[in-house]
Protein backbone atom coordinates (compact mmCIF):
# COMPACT_ATOMS: atom_id res chain seq x y z
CA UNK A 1 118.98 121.51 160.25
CA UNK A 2 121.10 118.31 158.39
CA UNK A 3 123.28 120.00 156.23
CA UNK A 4 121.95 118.30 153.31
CA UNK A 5 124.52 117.79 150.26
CA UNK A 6 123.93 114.83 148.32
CA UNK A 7 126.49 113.51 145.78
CA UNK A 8 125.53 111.15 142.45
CA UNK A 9 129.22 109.71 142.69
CA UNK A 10 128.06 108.30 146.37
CA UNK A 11 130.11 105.49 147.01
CA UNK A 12 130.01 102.94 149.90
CA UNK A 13 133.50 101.85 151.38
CA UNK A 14 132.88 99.27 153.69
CA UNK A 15 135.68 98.79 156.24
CA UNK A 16 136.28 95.22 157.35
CA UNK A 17 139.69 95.74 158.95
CA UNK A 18 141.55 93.57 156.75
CA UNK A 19 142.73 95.80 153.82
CA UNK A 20 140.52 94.16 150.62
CA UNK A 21 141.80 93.21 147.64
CA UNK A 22 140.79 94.30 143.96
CA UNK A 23 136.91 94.68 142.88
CA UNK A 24 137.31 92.40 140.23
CA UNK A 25 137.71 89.58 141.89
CA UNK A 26 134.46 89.85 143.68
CA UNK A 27 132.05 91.05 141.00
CA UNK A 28 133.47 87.64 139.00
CA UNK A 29 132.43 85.89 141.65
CA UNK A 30 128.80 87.06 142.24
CA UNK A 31 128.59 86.55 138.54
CA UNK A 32 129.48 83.43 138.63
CA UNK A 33 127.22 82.59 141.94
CA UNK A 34 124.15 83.80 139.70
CA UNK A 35 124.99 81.28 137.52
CA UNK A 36 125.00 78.68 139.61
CA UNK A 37 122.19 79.84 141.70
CA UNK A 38 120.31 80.46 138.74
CA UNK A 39 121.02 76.71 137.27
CA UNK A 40 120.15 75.29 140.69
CA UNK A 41 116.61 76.97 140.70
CA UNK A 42 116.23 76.04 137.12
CA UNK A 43 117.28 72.36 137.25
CA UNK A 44 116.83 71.33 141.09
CA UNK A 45 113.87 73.18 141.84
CA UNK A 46 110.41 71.74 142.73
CA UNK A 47 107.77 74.47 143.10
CA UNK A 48 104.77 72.08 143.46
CA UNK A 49 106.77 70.62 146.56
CA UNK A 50 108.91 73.35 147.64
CA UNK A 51 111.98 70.84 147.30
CA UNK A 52 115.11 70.67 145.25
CA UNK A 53 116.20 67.31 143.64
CA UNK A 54 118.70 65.17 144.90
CA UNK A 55 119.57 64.68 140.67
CA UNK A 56 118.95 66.45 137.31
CA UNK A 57 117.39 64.82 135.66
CA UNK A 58 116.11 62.49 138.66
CA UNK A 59 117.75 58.61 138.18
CA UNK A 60 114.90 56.11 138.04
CA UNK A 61 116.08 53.96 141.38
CA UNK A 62 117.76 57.25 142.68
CA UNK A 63 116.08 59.58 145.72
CA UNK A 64 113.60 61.62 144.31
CA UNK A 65 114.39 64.76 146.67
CA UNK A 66 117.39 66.05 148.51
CA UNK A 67 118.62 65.03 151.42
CA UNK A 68 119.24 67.17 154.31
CA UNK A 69 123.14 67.59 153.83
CA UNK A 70 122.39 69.36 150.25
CA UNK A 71 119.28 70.58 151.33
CA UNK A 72 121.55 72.58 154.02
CA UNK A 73 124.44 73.68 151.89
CA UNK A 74 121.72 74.93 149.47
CA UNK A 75 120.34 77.23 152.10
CA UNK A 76 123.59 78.97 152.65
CA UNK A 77 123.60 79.68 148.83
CA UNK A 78 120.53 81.29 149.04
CA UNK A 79 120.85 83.22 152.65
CA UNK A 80 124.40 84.12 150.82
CA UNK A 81 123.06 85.15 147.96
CA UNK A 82 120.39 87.53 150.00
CA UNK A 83 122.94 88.63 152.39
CA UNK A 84 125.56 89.65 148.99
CA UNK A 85 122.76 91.74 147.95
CA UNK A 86 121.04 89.52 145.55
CA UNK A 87 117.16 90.13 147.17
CA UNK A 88 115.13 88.67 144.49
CA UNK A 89 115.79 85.28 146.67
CA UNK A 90 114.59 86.19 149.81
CA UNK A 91 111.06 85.29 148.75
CA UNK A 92 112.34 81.99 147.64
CA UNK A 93 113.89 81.04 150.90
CA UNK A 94 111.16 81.20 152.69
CA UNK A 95 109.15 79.19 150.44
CA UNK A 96 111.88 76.70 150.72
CA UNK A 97 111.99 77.21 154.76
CA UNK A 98 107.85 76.27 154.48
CA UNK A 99 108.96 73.13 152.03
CA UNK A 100 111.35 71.80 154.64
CA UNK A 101 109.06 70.46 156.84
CA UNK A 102 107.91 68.18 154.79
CA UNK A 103 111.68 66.65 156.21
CA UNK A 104 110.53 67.49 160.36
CA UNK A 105 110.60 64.82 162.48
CA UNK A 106 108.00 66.29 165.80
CA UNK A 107 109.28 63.47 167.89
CA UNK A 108 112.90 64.31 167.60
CA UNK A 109 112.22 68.09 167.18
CA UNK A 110 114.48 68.05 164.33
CA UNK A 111 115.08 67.74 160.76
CA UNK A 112 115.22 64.01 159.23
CA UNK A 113 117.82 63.55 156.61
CA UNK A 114 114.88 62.01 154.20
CA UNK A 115 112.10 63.57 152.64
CA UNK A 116 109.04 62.84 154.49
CA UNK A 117 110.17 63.02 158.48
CA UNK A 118 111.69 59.75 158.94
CA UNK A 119 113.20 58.71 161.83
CA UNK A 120 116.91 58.85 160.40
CA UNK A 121 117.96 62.22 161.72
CA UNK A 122 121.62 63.85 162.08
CA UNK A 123 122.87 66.03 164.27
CA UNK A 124 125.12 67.40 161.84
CA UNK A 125 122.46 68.22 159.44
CA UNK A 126 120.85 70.42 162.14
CA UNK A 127 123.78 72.40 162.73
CA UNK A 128 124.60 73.44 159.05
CA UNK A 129 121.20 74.70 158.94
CA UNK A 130 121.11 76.54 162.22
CA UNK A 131 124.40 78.28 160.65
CA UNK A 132 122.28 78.50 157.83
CA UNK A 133 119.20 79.86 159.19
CA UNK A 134 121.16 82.43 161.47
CA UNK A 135 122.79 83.53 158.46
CA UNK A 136 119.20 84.18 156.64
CA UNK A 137 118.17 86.34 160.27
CA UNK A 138 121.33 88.33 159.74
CA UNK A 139 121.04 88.94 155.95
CA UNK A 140 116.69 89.66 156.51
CA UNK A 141 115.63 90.12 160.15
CA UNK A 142 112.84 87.55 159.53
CA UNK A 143 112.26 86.26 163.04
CA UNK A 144 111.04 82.97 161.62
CA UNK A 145 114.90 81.85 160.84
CA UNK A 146 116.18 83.09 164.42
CA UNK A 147 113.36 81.00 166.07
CA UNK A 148 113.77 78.20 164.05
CA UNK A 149 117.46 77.88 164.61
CA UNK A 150 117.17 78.56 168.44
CA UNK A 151 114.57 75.54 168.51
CA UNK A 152 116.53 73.31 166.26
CA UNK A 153 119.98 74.57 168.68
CA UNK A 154 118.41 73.16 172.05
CA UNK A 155 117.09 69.82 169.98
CA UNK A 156 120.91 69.25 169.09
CA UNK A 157 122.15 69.99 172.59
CA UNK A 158 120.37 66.94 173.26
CA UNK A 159 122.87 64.84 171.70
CA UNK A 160 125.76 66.16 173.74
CA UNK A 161 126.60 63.82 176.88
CA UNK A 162 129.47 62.81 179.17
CA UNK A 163 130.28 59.56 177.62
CA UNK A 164 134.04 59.11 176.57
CA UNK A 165 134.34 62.54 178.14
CA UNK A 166 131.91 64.56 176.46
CA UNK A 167 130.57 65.53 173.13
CA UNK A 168 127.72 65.11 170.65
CA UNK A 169 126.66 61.87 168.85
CA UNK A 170 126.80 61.67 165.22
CA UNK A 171 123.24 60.47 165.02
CA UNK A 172 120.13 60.32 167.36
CA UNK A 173 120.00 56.53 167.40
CA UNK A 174 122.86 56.38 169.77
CA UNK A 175 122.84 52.55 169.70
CA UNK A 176 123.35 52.24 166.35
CA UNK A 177 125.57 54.77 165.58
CA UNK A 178 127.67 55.44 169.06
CA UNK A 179 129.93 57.76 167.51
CA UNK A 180 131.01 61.19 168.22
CA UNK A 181 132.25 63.12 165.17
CA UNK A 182 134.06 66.51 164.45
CA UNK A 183 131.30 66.81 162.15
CA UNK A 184 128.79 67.09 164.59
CA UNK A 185 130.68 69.19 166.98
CA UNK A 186 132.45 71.61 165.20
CA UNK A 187 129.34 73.31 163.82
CA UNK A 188 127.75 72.87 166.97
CA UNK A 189 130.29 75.21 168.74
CA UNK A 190 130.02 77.49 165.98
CA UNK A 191 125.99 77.47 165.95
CA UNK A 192 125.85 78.40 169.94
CA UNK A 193 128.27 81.02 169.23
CA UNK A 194 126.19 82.70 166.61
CA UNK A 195 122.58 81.88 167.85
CA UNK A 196 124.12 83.35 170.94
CA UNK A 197 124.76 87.03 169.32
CA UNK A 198 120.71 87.15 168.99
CA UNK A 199 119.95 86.36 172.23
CA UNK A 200 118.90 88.95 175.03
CA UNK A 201 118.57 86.26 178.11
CA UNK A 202 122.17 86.32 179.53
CA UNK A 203 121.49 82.99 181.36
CA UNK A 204 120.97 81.22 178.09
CA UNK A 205 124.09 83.46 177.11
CA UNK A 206 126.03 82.41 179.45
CA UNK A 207 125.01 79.16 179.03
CA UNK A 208 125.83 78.62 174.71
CA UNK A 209 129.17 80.13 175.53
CA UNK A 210 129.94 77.68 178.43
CA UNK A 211 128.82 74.72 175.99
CA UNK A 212 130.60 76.17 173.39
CA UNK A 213 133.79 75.95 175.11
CA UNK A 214 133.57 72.77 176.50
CA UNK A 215 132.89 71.35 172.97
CA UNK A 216 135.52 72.48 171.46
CA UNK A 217 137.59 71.83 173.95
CA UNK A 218 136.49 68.15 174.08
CA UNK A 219 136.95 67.96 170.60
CA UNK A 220 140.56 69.12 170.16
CA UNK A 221 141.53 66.96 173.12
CA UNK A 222 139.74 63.85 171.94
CA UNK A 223 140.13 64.14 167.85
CA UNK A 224 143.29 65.76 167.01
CA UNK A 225 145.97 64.75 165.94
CA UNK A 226 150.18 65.13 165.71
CA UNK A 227 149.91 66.80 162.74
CA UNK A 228 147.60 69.24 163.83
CA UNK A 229 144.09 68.05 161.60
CA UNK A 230 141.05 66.96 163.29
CA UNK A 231 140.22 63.14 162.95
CA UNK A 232 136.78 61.83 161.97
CA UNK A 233 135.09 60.48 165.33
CA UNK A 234 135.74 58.16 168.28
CA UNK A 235 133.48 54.87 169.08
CA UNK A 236 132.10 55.18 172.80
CA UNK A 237 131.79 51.76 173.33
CA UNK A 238 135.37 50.86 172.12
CA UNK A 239 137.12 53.80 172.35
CA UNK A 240 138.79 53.29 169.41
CA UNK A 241 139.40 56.58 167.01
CA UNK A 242 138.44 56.61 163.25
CA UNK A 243 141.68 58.07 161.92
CA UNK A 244 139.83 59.47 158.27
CA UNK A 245 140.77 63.12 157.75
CA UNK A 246 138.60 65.25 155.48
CA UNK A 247 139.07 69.18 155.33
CA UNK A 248 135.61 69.88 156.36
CA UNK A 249 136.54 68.42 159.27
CA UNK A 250 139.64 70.91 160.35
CA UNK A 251 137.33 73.92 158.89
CA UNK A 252 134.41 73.33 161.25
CA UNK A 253 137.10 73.52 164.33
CA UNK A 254 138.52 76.28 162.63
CA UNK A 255 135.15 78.62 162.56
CA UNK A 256 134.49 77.36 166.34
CA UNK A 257 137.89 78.72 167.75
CA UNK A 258 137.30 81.77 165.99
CA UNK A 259 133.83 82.75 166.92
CA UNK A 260 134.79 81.74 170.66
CA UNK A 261 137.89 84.40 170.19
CA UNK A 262 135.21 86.82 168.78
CA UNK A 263 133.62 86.53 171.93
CA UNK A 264 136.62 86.38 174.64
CA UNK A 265 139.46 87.97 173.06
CA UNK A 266 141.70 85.31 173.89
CA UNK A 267 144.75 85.15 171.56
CA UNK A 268 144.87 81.50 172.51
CA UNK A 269 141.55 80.79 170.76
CA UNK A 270 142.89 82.25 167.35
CA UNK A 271 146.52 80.58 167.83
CA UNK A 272 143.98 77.40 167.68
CA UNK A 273 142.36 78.36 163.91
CA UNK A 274 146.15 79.48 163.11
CA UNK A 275 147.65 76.22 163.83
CA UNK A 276 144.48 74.18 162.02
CA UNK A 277 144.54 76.72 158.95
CA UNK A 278 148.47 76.18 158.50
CA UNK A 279 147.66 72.12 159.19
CA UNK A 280 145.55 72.25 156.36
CA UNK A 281 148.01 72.87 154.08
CA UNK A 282 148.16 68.55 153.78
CA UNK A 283 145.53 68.96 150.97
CA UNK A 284 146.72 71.84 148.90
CA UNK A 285 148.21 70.78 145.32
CA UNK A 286 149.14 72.58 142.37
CA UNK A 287 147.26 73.80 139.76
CA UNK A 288 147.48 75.10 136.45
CA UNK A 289 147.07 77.54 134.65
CA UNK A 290 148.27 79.52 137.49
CA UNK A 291 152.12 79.01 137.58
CA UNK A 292 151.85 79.61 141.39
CA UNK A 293 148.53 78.05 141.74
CA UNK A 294 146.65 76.14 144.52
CA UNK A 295 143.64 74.56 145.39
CA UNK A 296 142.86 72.13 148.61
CA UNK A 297 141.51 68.76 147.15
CA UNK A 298 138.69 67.05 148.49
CA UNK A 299 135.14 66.32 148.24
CA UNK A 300 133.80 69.55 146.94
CA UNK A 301 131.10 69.73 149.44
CA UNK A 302 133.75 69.09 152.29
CA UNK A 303 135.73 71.73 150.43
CA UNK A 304 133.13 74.56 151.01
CA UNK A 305 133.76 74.67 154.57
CA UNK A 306 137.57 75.22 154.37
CA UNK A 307 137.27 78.11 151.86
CA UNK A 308 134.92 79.94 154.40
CA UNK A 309 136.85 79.28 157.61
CA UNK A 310 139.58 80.86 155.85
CA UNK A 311 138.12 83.34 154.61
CA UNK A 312 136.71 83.90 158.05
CA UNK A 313 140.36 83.70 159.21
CA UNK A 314 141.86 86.12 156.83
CA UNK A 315 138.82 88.56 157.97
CA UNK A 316 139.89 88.62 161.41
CA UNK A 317 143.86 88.38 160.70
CA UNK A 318 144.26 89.79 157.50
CA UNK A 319 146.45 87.37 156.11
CA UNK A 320 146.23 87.74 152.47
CA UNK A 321 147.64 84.14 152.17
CA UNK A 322 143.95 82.45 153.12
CA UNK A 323 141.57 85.04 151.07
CA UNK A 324 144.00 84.03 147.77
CA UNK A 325 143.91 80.64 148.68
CA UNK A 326 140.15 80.74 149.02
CA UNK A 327 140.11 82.55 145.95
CA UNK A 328 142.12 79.96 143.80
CA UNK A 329 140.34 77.08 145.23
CA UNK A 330 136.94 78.21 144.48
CA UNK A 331 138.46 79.02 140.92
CA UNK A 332 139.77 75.38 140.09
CA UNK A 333 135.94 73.92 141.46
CA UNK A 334 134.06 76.82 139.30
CA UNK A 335 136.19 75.55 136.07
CA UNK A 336 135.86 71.98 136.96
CA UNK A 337 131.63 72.55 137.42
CA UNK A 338 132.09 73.99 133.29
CA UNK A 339 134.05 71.35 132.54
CA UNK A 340 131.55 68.69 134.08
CA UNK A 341 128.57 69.86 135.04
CA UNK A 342 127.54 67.65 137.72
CA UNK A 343 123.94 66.53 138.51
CA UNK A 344 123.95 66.34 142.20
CA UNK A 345 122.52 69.62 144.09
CA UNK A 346 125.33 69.07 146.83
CA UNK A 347 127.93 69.25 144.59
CA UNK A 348 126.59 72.29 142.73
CA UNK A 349 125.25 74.14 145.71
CA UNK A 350 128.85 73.69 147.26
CA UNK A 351 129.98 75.37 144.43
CA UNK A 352 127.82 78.14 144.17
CA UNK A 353 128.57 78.83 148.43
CA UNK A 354 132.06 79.28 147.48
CA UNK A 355 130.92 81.85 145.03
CA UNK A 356 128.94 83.62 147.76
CA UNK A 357 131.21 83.53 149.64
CA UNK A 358 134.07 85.24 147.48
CA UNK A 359 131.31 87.63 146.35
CA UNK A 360 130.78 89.09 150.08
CA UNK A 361 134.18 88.38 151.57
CA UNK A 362 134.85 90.03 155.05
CA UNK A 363 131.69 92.16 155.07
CA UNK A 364 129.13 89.79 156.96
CA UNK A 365 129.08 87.91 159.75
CA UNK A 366 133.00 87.22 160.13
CA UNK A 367 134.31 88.26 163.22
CA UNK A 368 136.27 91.20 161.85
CA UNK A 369 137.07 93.13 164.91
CA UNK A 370 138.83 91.91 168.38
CA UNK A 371 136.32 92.48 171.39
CA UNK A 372 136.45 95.14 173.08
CA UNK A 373 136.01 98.43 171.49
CA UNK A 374 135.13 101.30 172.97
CA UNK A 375 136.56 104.09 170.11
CA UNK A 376 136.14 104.31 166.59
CA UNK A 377 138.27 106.39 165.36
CA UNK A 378 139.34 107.89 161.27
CA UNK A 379 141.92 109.54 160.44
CA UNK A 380 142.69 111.56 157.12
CA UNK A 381 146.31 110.69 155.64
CA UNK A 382 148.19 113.65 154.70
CA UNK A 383 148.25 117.36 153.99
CA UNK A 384 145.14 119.48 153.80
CA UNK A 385 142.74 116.67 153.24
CA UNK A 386 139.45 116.98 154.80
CA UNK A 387 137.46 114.15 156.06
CA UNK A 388 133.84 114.11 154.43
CA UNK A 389 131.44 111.33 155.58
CA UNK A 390 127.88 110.60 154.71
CA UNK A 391 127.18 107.70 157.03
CA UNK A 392 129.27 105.82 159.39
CA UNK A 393 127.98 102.10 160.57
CA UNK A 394 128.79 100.61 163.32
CA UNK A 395 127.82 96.65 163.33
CA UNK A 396 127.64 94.72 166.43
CA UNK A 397 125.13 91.92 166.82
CA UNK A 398 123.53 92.56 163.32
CA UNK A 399 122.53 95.83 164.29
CA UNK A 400 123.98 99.12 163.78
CA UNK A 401 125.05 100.93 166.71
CA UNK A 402 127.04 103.77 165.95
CA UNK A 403 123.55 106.57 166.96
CA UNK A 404 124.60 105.30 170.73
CA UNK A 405 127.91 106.70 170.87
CA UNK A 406 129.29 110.16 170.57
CA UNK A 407 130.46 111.76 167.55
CA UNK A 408 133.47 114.04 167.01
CA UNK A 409 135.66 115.61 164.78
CA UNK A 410 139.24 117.80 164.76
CA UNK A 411 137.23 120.96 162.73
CA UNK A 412 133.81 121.77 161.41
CA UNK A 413 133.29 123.51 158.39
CA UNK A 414 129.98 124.63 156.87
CA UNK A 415 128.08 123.20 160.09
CA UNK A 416 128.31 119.71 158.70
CA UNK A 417 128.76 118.66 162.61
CA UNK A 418 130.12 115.40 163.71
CA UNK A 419 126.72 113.75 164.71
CA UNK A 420 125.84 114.18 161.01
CA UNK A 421 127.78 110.55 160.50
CA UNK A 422 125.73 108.66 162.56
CA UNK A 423 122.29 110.56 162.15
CA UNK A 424 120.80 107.66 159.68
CA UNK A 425 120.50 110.07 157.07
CA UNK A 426 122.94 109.25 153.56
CA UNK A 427 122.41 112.54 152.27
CA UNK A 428 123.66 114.37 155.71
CA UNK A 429 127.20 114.63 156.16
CA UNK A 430 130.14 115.56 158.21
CA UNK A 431 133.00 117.80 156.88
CA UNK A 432 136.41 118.63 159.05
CA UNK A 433 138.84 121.85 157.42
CA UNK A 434 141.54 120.99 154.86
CA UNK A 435 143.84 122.80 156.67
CA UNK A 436 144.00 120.76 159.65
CA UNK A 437 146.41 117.53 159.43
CA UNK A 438 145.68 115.02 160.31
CA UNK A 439 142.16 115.33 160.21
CA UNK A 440 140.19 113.00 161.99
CA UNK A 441 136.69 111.96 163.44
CA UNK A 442 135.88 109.91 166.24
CA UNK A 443 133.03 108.07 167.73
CA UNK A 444 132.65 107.37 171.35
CA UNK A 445 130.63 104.23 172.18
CA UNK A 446 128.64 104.10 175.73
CA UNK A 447 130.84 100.97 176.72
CA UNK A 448 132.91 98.71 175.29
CA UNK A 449 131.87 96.59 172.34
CA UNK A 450 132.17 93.62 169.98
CA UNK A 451 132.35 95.05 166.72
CA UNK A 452 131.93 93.74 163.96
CA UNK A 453 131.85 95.41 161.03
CA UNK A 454 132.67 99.22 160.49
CA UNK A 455 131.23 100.47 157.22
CA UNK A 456 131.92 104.15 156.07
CA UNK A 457 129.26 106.20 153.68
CA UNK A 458 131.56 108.38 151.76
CA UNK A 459 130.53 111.26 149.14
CA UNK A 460 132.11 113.47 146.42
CA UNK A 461 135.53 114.87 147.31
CA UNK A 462 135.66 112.76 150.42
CA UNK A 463 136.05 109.18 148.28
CA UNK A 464 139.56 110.24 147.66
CA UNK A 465 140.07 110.60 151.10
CA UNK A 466 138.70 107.65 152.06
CA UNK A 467 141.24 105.50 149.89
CA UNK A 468 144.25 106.54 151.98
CA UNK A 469 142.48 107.00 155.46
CA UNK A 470 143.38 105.01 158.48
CA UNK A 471 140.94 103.26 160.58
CA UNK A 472 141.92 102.74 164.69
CA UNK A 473 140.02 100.83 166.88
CA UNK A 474 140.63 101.52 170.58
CA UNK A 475 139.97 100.02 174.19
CA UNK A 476 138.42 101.97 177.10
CA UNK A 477 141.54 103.05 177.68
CA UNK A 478 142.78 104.15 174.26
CA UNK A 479 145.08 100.96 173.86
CA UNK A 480 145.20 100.49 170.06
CA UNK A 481 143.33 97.05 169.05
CA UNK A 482 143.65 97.36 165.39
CA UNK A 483 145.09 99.64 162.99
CA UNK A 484 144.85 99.79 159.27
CA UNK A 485 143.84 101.03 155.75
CA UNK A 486 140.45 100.14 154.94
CA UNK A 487 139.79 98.52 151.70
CA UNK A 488 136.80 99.65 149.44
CA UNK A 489 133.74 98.11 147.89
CA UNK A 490 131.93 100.04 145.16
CA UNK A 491 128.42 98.79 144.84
């Protein structure tokens, strides 16, 4: 029988291995991502065709609907606002998933970047909303999202070839645009990467990773440069490289080294994002009112994508450096979108991501853990402190695993067993002696694992606990992977 002591001060403290920073910070920013969201749907939205406007109010000459490059960005606002907790939106995305194939092209087996199907399609576009449409999987388990991206994944593998060494085209029509771009390779790393964490056939496994590499690979070699930023594309006819640099550009590489170190473990991998996050340090200026303020400059939609590789960086390394920088960039574009107000969804939804994305730092999808783990373990800090957990998660793949593994725990008082942690149950707990130190609790997984997310339940007297408590994450063979004091998140 659970031992069944529930708590109205419940709390959750959700562990993402990084230490977090301050509440505050994060309920101003899902505040402010209502907003935004909320002025989107209001102003952009179409319901009789399930589209969002390329303008508010439309121009008379202008595109009456958005193109797929906003129509993508404004997906990841609403799969981030559904995955931060906001649910009311989950409806609404898939009424906007049925709208957006009014923009499928059947012959290409991909989206077009024009309302109606045309035969102008990206490969780009695809890949922000396979990142996109993963992200909505994660955030609802609606299979529709996971089978769309895997479909639109294998239509955009068909743009990768050997020509000037490897690498996917910029655009289907090969002839007239033979170009290959870090925009369309960057995100297509990333997408196999995360379409792959779904999968259950190991041959197709096998198979994203191996692709995965090689892209990356081909595009470091091919589109880098000395200073360490990733260049805009080479011609394969000419050979000749298109020195533009844009920071979207550096931040897709960045988020494709570091889900391929998610998966391997290879410290080379992150020394890759490490070098490109420190490169990117050629847009950051000054701002007031800060007197130590930043914010990278660029298009604000290119922006986006540097504020969440770094925040995807800082999840994995916790280096406070990228979160704050994150955090004052996405300030100066949320004062400059009062200031102005712009009428273009891309700009907007851009805006709003970085809002979502601030809002649900380190929690989600980010790669918080190194591979590998095979022990969970908690420790209390100091003198007759018990450990008292309602629920302990353990997140690998999108699903929690921790009812695989086996539970234990220094002492047991009042039966409140071990296994009580992982039973599924909020209102169950587990309870070590005070007079014990350290304390601790441990979970055993069946084999090793790549975690990656840890989130503690904690109730009543334990909260206190839980603010001082050390989280280690060990290999098969107890080598210490990560060590640290979790931060907390009070819903």
């Amino acid at each position: 029988m659970h031992n069944a002591l529930a708590f109205p001060t419940a709390i959750v403290i959700s562990l993402v291995l990084t230490g977090c920073r301050s509440l505050a910070p994060r309920q101003e920013a899902r505040q402010r991502a209502l907003i935004l969201t909320q002025t989107i749907e209001q102003d952009f939205w179409d319901p009789e065709k399930r589209a969002y406007l390329e303008e508010s109010p439309p121009r008379a000459k202008g595109l009456p609907y958005a193109m797929m490059w906003a129509n993508g960005v404004q997906f990841t606002v609403l799969s981030g606002a559904v995955r931060a907790g906001a649910d009311e939106y989950a409806p609404h995305m898939r009424e906007f998933l049925a709208g957006m194939e009014r923009f499928w092209n059947g012959r290409r087996q991909l989206y077009s970047a024009y309302f109606g199907g045309t035969d102008d399609v990206y490969y780009d576009d695809n890949q922000w909303l396979v990142l996109a449409y993963v992200e909505a999987y994660e955030a609802t388990r609606d299979q529709a999202y996971l089978d769309k991206a895997v479909a639109i994944t294998e239509g955009c593998l068909k743009g990768v070839d050997a020509v000037a060494g490897g690498g996917s085209y910029w655009h289907v029509d090969r002839k007239k645009y033979p170009t290959k771009n870090t925009c369309a390779n960057g995100p297509l790393a990333t997408a196999l990467l995360r379409v792959r964490k779904h999968l259950e056939d190991q041959e197709v496994r096998a198979r994203y990773l191996k692709q995965a590499e090689e892209v990356l690979i081909w595009t470091r070699d091919t589109l880098k440069d000395g200073r360490g930023l990733m260049l805009d594309s080479i011609h394969t006819e000419t050979g000749k490289v298109n020195t533009w640099t844009f920071t979207y550009n550096t931040a897709l590489m960045i988020q494709g080294w570091l889900e391929l170190y998610a998966v391997t473990g290879k410290s080379t991998h992150l020394a890759e994002a490490n070098q490109l996050a420190r490169a990117s340090a050629h847009w950051l200026k000054a701002h007031a009112p800060a007197p130590d303020g930043h914010h990278y400059e660029d298009a604000t939609f290119f922006v986006v994508h540097l504020v969440e590789a770094l925040l995807h960086l800082h999840a994995i390394t916790g280096e406070d450096r990228w979160l704050v920088l994150g955090e004052q960039t996405a300030d100066f574009y949320w004062h400059a979108w009062r200031r102005g107000r712009t009428h273009k969804l891309l700009e907007t939804a851009a805006i709003a991501r970085m809002q979502w994305l601030l809002a649900d730092a380190g929690r989600t999808h980010l790669a918080a853990c190194p591979p590998g783990v095979r022990y969970i373990r908690i420790e209390a800090d100091g003198k007759n402190r018990p450990l008292v957990l309602g629920e302990v998660d353990v997140v690998c793949d999108g699903t929690n695993i921790a009812a695989t593994g086996k539970a234990y725990q220094s002492t047991t008082i009042d039966n409140a067993f071990a296994v009580y942690a992982t039973d599924g149950a909020i209102d169950s707990i587990s309870r070590t002696s005070p007079d014990r130190s350290p304390s601790w609790w441990e979970l055993e997984l069946p084999r090793s694992r790549n975690v990656r997310d840890v989130r503690i339940h904690a109730h009543g007297d334990g909260e206190k606990g839980m603010e001082t408590a050390t989280l280690v994450l060990l290999d098969a063979h107890r080598r210490v992977l990560w060590s640290g004091v979790p931060g907390s998140l009070r819903e």
